[in-house]
Every structure is written in C-alpha cells, then in structure tokens.
PDB file of N, CA and C in Angstrom:
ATOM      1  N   UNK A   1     -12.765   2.338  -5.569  1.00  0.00           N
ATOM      2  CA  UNK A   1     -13.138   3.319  -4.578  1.00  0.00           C
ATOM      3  C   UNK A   1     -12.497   4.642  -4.970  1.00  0.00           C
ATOM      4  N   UNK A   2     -13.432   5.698  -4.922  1.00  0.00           N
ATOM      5  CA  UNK A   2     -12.632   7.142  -5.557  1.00  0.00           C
ATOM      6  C   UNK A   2     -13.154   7.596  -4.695  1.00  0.00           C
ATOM      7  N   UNK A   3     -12.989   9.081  -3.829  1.00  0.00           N
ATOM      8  CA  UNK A   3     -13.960   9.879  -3.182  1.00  0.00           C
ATOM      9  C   UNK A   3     -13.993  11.714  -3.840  1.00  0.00           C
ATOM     10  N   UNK A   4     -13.440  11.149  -5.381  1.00  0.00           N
ATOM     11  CA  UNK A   4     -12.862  12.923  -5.978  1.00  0.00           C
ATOM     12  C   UNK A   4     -13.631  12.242  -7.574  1.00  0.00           C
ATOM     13  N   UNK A   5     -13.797  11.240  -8.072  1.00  0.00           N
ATOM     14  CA  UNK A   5     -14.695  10.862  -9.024  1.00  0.00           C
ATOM     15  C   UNK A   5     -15.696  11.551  -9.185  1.00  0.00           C
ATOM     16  N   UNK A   6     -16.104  11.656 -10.633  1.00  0.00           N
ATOM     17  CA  UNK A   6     -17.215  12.943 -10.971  1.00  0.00           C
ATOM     18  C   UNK A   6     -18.431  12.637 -10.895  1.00  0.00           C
ATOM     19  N   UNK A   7     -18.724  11.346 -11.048  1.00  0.00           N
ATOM     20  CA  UNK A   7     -19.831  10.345 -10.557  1.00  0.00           C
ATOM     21  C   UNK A   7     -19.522   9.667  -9.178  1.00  0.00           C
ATOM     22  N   UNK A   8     -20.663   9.401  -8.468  1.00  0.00           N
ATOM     23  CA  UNK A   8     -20.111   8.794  -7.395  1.00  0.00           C
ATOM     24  C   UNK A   8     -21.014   7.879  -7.434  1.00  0.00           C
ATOM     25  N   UNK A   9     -20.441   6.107  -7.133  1.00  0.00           N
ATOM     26  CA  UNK A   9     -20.417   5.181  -7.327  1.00  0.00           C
ATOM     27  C   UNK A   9     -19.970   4.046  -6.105  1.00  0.00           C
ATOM     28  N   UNK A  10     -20.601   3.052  -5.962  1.00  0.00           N
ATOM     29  CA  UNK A  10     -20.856   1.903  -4.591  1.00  0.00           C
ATOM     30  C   UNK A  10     -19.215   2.162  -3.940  1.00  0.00           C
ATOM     31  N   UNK A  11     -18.915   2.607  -2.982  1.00  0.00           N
ATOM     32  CA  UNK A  11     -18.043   2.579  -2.133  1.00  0.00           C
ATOM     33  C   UNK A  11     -17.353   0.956  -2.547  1.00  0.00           C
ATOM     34  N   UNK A  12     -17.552  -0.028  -2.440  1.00  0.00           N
ATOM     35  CA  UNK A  12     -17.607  -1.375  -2.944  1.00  0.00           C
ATOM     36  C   UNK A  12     -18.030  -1.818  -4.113  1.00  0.00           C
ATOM     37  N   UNK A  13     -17.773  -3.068  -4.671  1.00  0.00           N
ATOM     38  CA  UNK A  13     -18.491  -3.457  -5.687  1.00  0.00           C
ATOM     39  C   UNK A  13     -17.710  -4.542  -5.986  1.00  0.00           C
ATOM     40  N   UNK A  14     -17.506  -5.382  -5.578  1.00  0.00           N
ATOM     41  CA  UNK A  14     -17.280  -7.281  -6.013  1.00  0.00           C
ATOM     42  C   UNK A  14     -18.240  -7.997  -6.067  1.00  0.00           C
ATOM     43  N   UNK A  15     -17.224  -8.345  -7.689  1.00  0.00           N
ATOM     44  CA  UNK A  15     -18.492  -9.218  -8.635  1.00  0.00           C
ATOM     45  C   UNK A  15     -17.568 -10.818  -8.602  1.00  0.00           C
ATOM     46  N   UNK A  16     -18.769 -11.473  -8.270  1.00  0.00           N
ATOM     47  CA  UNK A  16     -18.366 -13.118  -9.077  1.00  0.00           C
ATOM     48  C   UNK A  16     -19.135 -13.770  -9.707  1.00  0.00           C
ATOM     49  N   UNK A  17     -18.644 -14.648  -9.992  1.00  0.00           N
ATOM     50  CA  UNK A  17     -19.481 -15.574 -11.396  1.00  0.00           C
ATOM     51  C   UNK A  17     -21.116 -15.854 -11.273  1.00  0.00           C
ATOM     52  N   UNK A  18     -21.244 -16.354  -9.133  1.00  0.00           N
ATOM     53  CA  UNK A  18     -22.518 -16.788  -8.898  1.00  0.00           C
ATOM     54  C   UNK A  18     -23.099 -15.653  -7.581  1.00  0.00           C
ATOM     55  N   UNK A  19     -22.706 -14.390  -7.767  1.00  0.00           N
ATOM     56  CA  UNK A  19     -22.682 -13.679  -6.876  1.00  0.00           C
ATOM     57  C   UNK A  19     -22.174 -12.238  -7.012  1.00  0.00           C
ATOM     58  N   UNK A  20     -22.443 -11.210  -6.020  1.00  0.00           N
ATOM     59  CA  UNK A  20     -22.095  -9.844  -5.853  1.00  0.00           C
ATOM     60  C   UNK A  20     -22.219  -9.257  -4.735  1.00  0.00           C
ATOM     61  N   UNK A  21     -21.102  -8.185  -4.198  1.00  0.00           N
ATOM     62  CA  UNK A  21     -21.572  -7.649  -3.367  1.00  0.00           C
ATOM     63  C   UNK A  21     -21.498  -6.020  -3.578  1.00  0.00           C
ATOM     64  N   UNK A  22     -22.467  -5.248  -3.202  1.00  0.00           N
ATOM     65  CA  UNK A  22     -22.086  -3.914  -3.275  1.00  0.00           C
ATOM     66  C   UNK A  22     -22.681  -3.062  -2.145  1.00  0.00           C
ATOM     67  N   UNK A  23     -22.156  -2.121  -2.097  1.00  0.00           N
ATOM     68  CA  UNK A  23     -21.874  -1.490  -0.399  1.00  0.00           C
ATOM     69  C   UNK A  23     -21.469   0.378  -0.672  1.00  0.00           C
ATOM     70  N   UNK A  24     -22.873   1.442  -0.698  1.00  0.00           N
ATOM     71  CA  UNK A  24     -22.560   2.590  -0.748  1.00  0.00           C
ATOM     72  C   UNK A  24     -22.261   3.158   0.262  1.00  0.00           C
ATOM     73  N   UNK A  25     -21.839   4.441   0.299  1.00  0.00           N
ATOM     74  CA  UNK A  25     -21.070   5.040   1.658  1.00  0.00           C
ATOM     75  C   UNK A  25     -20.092   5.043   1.726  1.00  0.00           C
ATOM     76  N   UNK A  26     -19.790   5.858   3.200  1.00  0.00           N
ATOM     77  CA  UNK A  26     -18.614   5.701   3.573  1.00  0.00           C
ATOM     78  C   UNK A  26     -19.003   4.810   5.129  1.00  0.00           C
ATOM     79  N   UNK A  27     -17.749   4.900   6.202  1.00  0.00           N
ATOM     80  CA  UNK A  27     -18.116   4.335   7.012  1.00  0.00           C
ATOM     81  C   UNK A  27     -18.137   5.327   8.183  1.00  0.00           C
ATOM     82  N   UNK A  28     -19.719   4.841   9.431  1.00  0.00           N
ATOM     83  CA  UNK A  28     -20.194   6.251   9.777  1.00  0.00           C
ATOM     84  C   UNK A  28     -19.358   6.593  11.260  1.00  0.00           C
ATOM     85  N   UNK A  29     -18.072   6.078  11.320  1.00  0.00           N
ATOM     86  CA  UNK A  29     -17.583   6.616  12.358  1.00  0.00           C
ATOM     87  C   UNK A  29     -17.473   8.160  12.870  1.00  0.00           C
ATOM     88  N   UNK A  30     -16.936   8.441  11.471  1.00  0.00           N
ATOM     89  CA  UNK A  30     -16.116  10.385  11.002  1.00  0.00           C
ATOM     90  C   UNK A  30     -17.365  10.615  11.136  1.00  0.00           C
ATOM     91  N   UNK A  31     -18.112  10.888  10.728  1.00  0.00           N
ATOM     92  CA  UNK A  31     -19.475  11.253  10.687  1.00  0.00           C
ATOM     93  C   UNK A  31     -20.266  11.225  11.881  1.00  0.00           C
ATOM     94  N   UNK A  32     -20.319  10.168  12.720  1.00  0.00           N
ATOM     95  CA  UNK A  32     -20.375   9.957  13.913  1.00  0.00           C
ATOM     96  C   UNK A  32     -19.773  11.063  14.917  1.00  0.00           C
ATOM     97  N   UNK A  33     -18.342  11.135  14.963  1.00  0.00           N
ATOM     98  CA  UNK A  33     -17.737  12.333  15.881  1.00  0.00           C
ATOM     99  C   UNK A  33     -18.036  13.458  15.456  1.00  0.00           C
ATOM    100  N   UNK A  34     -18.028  14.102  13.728  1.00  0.00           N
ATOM    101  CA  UNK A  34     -18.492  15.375  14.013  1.00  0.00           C
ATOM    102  C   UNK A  34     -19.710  15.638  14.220  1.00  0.00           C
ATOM    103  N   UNK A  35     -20.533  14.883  14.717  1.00  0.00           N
ATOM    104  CA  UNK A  35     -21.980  15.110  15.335  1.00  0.00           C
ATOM    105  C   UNK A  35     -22.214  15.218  16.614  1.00  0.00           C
ATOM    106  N   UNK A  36     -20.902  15.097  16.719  1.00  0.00           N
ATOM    107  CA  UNK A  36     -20.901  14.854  18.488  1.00  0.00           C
ATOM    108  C   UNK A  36     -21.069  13.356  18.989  1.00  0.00           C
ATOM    109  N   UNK A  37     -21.301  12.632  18.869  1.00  0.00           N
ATOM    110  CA  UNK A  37     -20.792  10.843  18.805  1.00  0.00           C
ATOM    111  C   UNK A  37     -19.530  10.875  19.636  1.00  0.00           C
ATOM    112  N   UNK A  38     -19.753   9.831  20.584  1.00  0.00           N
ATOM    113  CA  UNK A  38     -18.511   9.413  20.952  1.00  0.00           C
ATOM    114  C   UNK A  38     -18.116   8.204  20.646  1.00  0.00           C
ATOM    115  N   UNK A  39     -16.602   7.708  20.986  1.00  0.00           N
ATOM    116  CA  UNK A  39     -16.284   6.213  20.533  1.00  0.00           C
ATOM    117  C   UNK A  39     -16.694   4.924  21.888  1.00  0.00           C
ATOM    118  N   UNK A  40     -17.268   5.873  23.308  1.00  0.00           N
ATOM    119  CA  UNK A  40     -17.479   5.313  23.939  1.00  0.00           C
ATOM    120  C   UNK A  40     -19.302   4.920  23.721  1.00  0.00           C
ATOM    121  N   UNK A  41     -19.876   5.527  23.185  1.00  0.00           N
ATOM    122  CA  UNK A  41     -21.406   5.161  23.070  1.00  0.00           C
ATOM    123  C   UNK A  41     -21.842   3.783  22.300  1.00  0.00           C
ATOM    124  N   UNK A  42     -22.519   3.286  23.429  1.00  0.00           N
ATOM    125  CA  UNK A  42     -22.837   1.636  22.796  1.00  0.00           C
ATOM    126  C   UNK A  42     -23.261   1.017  21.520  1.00  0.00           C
ATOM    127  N   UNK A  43     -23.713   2.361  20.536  1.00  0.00           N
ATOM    128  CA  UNK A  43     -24.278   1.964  19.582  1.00  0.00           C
ATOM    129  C   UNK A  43     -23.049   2.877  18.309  1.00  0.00           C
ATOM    130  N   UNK A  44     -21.958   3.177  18.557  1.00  0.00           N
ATOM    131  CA  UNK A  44     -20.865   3.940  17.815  1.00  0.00           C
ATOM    132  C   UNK A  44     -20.757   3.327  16.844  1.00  0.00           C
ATOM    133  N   UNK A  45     -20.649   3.540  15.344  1.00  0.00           N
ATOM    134  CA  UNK A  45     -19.772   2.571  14.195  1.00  0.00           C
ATOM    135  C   UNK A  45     -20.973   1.792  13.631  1.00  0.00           C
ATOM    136  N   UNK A  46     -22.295   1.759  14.374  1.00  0.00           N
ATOM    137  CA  UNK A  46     -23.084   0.863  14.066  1.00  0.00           C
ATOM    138  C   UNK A  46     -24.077   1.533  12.546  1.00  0.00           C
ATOM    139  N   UNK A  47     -23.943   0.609  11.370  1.00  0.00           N
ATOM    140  CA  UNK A  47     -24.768   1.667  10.115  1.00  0.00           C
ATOM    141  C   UNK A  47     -25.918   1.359   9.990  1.00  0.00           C
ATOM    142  N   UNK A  48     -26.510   2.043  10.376  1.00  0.00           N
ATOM    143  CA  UNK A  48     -28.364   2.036   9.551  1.00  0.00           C
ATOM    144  C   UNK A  48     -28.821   0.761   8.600  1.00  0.00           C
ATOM    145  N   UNK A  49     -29.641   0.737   9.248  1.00  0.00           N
ATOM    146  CA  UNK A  49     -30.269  -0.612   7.761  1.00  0.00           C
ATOM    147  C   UNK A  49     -30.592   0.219   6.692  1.00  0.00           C
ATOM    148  N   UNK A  50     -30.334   0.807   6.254  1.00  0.00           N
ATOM    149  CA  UNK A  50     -30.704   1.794   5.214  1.00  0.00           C
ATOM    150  C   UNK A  50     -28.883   2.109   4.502  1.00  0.00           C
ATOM    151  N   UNK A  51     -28.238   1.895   4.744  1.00  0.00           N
ATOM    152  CA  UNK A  51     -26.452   1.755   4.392  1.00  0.00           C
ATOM    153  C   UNK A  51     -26.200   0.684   3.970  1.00  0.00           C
ATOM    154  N   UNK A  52     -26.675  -0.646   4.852  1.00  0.00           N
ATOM    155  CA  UNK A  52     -26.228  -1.647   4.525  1.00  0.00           C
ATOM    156  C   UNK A  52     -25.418  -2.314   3.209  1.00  0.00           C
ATOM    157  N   UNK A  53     -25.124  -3.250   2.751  1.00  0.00           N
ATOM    158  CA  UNK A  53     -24.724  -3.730   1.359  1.00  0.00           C
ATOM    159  C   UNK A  53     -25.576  -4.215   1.068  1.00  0.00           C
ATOM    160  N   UNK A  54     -25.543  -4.838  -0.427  1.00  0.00           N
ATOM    161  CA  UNK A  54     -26.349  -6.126  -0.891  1.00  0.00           C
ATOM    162  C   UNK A  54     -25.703  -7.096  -1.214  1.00  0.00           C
ATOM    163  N   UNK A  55     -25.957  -8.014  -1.166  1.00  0.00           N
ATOM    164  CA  UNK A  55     -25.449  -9.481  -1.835  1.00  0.00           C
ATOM    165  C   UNK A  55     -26.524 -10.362  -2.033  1.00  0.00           C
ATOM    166  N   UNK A  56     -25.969 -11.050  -3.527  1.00  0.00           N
ATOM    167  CA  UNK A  56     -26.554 -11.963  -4.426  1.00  0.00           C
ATOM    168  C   UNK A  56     -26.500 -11.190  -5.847  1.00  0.00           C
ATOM    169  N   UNK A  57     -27.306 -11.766  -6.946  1.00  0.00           N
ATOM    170  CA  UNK A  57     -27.849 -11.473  -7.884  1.00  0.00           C
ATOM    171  C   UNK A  57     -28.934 -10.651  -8.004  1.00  0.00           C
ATOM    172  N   UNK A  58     -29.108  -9.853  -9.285  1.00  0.00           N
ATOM    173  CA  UNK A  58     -30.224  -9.017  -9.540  1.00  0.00           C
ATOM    174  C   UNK A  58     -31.728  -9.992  -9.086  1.00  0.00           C
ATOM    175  N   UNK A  59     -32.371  -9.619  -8.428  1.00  0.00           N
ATOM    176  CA  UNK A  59     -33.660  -9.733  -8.841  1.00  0.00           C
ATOM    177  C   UNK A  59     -33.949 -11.033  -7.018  1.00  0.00           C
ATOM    178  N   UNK A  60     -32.414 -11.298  -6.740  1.00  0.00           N
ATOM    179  CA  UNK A  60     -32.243 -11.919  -5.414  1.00  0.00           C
ATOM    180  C   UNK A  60     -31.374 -11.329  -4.644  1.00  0.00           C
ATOM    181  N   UNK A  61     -31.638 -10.170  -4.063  1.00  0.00           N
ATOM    182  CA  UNK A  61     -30.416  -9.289  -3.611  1.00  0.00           C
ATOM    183  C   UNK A  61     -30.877  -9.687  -1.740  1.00  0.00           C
ATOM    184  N   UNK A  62     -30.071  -9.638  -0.908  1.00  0.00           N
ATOM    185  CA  UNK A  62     -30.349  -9.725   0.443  1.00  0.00           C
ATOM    186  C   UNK A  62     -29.615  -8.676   1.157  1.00  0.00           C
ATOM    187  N   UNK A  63     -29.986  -7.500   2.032  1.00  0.00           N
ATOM    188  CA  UNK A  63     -29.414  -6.955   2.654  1.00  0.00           C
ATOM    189  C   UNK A  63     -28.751  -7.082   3.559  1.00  0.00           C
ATOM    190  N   UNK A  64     -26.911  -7.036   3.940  1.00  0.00           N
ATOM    191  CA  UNK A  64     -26.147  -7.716   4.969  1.00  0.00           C
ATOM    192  C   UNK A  64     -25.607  -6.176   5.708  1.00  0.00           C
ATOM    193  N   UNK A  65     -25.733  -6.757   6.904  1.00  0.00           N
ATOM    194  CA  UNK A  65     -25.116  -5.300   7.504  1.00  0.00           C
ATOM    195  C   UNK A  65     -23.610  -5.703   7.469  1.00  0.00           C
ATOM    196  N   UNK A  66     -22.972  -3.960   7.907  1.00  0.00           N
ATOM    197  CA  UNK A  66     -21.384  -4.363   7.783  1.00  0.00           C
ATOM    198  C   UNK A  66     -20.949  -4.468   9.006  1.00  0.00           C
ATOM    199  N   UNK A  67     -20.188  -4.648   9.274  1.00  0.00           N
ATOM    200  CA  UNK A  67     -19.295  -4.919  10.358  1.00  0.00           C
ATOM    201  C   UNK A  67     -18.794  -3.489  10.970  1.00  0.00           C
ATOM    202  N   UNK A  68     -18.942  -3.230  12.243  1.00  0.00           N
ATOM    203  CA  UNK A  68     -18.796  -1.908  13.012  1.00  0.00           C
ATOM    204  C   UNK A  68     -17.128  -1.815  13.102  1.00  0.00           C
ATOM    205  N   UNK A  69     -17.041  -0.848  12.628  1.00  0.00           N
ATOM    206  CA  UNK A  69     -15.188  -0.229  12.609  1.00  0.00           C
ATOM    207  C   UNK A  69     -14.970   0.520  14.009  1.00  0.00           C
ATOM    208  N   UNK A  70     -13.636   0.015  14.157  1.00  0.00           N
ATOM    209  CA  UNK A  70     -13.498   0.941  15.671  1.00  0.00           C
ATOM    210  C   UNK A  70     -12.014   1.843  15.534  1.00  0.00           C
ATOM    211  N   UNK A  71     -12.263   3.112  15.679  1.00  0.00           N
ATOM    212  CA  UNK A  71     -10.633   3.769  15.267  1.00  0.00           C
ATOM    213  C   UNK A  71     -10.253   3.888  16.541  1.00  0.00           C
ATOM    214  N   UNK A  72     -11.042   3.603  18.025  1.00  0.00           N
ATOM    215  CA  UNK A  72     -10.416   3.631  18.753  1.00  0.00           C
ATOM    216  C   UNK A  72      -9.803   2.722  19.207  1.00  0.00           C
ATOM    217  N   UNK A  73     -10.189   0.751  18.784  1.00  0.00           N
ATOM    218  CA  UNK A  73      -9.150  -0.295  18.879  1.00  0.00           C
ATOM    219  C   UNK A  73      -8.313  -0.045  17.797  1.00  0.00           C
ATOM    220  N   UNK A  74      -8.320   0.490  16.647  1.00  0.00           N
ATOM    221  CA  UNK A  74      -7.163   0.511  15.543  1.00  0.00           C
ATOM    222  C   UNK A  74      -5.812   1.369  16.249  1.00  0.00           C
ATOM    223  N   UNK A  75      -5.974   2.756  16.835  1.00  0.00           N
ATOM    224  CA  UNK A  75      -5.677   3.607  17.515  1.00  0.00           C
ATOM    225  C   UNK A  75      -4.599   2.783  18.713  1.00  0.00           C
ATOM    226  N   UNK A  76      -5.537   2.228  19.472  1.00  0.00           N
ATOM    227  CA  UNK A  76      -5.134   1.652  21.025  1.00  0.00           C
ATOM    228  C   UNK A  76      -3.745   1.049  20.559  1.00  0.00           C
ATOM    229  N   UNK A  77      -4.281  -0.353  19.628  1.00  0.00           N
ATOM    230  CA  UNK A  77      -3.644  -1.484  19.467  1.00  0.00           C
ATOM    231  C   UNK A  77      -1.985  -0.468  18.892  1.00  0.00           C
ATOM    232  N   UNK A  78      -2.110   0.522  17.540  1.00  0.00           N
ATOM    233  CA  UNK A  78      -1.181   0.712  17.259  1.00  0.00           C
ATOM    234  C   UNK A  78      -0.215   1.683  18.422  1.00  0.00           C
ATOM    235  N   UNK A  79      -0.565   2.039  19.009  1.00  0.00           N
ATOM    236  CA  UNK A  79      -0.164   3.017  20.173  1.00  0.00           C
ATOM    237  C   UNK A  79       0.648   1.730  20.928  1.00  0.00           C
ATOM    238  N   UNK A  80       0.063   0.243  21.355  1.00  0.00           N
ATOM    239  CA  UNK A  80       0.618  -0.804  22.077  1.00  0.00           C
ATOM    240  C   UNK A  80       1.830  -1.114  21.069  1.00  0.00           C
ATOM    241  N   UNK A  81       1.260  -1.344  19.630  1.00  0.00           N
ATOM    242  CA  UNK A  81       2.534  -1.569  19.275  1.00  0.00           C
ATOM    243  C   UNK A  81       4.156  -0.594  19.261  1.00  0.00           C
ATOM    244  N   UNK A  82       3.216   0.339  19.154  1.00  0.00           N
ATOM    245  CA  UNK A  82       4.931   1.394  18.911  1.00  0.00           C
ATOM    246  C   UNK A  82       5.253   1.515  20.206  1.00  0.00           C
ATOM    247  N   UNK A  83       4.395   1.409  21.371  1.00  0.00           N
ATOM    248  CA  UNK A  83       5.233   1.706  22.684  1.00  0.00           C
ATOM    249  C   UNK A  83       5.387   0.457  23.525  1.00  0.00           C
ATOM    250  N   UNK A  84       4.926  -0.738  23.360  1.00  0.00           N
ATOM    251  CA  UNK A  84       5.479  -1.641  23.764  1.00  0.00           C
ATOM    252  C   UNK A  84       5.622  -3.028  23.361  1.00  0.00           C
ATOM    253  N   UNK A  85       5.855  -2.777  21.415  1.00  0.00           N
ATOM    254  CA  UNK A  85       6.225  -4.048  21.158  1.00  0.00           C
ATOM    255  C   UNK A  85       4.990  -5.305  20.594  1.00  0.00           C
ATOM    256  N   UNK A  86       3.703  -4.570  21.178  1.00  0.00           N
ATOM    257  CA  UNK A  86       2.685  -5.458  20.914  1.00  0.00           C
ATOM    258  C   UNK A  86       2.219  -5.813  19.222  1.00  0.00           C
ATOM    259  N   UNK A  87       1.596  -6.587  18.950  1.00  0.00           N
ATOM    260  CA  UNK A  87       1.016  -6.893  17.582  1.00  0.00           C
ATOM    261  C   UNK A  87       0.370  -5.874  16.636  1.00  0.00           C
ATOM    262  N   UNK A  88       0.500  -5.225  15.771  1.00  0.00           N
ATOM    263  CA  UNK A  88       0.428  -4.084  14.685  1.00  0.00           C
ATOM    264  C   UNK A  88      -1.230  -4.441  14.266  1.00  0.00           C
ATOM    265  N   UNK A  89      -2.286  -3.435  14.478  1.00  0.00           N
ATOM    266  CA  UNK A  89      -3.475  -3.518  14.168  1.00  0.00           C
ATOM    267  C   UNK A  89      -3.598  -3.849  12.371  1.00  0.00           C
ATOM    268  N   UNK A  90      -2.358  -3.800  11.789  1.00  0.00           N
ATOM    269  CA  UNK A  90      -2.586  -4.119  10.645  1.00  0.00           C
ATOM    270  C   UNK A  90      -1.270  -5.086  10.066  1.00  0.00           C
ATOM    271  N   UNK A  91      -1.725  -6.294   9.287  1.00  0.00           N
ATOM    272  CA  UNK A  91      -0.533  -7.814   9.028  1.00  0.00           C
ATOM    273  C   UNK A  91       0.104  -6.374   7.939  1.00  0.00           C
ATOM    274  N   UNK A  92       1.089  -5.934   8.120  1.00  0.00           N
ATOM    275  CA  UNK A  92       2.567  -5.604   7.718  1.00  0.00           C
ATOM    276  C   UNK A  92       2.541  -5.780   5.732  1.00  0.00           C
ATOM    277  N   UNK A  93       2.527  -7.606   5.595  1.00  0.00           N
ATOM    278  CA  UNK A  93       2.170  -7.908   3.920  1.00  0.00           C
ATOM    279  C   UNK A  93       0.737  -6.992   3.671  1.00  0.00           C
ATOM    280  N   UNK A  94      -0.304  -7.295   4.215  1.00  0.00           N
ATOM    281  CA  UNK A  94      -1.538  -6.688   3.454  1.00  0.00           C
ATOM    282  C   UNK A  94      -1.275  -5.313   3.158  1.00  0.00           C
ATOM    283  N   UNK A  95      -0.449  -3.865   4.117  1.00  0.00           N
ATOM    284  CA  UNK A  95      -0.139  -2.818   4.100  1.00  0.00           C
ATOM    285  C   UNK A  95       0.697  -2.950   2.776  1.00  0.00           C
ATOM    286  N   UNK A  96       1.632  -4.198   2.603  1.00  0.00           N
ATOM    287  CA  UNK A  96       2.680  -4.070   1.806  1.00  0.00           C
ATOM    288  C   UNK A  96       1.551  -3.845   0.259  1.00  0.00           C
ATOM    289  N   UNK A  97       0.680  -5.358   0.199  1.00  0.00           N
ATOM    290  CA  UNK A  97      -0.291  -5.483  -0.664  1.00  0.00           C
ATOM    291  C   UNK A  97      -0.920  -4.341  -1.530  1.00  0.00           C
ATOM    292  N   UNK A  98      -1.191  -3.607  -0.348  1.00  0.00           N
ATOM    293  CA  UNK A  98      -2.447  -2.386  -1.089  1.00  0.00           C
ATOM    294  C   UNK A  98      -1.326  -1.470  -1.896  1.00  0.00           C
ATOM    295  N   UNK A  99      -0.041  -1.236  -0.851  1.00  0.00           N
ATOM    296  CA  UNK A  99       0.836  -0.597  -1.667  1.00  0.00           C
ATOM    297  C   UNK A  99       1.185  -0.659  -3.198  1.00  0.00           C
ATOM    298  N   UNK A 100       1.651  -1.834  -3.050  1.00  0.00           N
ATOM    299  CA  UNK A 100       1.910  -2.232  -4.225  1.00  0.00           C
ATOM    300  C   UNK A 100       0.899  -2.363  -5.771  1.00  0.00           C
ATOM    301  N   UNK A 101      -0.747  -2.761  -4.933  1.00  0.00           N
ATOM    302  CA  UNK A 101      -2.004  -2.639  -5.975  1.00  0.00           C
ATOM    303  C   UNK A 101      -2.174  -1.374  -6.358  1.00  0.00           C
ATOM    304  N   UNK A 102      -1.550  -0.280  -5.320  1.00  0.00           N
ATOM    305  CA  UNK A 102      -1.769   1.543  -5.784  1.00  0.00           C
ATOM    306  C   UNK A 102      -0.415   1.760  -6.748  1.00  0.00           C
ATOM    307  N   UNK A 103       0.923   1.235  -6.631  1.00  0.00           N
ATOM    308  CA  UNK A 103       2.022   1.545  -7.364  1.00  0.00           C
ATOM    309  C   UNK A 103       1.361   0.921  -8.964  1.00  0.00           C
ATOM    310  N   UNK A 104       0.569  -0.114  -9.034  1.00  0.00           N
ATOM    311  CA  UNK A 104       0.994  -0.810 -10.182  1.00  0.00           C
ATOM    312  C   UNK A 104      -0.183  -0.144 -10.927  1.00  0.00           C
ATOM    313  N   UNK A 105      -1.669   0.467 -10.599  1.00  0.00           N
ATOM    314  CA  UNK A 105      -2.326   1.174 -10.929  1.00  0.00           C
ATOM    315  C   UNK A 105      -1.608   2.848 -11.355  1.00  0.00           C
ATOM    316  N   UNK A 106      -1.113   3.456 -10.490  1.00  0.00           N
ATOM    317  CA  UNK A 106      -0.302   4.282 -10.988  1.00  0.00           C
ATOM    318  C   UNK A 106       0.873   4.163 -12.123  1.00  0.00           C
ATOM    319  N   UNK A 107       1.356   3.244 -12.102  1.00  0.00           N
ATOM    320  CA  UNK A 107       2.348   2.714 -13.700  1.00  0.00           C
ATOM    321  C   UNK A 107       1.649   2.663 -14.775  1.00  0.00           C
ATOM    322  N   UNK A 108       0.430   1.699 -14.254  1.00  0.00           N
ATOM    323  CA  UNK A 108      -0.339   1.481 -15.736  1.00  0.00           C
ATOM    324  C   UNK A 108      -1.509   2.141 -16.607  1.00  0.00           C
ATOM    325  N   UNK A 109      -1.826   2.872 -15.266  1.00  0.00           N
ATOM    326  CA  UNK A 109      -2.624   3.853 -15.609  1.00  0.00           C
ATOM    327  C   UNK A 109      -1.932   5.832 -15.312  1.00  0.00           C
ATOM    328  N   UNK A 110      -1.242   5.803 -16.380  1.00  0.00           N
ATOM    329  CA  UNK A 110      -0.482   7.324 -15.448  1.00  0.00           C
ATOM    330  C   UNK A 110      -1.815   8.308 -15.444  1.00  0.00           C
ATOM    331  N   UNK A 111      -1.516   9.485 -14.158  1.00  0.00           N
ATOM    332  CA  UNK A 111      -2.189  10.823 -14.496  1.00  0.00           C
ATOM    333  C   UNK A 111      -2.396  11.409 -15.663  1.00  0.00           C
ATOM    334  N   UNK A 112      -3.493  11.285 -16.687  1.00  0.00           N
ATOM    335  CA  UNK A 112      -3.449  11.901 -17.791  1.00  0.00           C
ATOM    336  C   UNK A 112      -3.482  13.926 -17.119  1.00  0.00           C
ATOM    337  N   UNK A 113      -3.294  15.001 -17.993  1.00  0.00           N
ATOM    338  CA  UNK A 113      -3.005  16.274 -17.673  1.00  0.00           C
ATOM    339  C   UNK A 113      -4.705  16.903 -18.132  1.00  0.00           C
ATOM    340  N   UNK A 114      -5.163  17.344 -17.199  1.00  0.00           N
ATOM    341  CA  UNK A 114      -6.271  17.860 -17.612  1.00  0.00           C
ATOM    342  C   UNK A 114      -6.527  18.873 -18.779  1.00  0.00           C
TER     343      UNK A 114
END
C-alpha cells in the first residue's frame, strides 16, 4: 500500500497458491464527510459495487464487497478506553505487529536519496 507511489496500484493485493484477492481505493468514509456525509446516515462507509474487490483466479474472478468501516465506533470505543478503562478498538500486539513490519521494511529497504 503506497498513497505517494508514482504508479498507483490495488490498495490490496494478496496472492495465494489457489487464490487472490485485490481491492482498489481507498476507503469511502473521508470522502464521505467531505461531501457532506454524515457518520449518522444509514448507508455511511457503505462502497459501491463498482469499488468492490475481486477474488479468485484470472478468468474466475467474483466480486466481494468490503466490509463498512466506522471511525465513529473506532473513535467512541477509544475515547471509552482512555477515559474509562474499557477495551482498546485495536489488540495492542497487532499495533505492535504493523510496527515492527514498517521498522523491518525501513532497515532493509533504506530511503535511497533522490
């Protein structure tokens, strides 16, 4: 995922042996509010069949919709946690995870100097 890449390329893209999935875009929340969208409107977060991903193989691809993001339960939940203790909208290791997949990409791949 890049969003400063000179080509721009599937937001997603996992490959396996008997399978694939790939998924362009971004996700249409942001996009949503500066249009005037609210997080209360029944159809908020929801992407177009025209966004969707694909999965399968070339030539057997099936269109899957994604799953609607909400920044206002991400928001809520973390607001519960810092003010009263409640469960962290995000498991703590996975935060640790990504960290660590961005440190070890940065080691092994340094900033070359333009």
């Amino acid at each position: 995922m890049n969003a400063v890449a000179a080509q721009v390329g599937p937001r997603f893209h996992v490959l396996g042996s008997q399978s694939a999935y790939t998924k362009w875009g971004l996700d249409p929340q942001e996009a949503a509010l500066k249009s005037g969208a609210r997080p209360t409107d029944p159809r908020f977060g929801e992407q177009p069949e025209s966004s969707w991903g694909h999965l399968g193989v070339d030539g057997s691809l099936r269109a899957v919709p994604g799953l609607s993001g909400s920044y206002a339960t991400f928001y809520r939940l973390l607001a519960d946690a810092l003010l009263r203790g409640g469960p962290l909208p995000v498991d703590v290791r996975d935060a640790a995870s990504v960290i660590a997949t961005i440190e070890a990409i940065h080691r092994d791949f340094p900033a070359r100097s333009a």
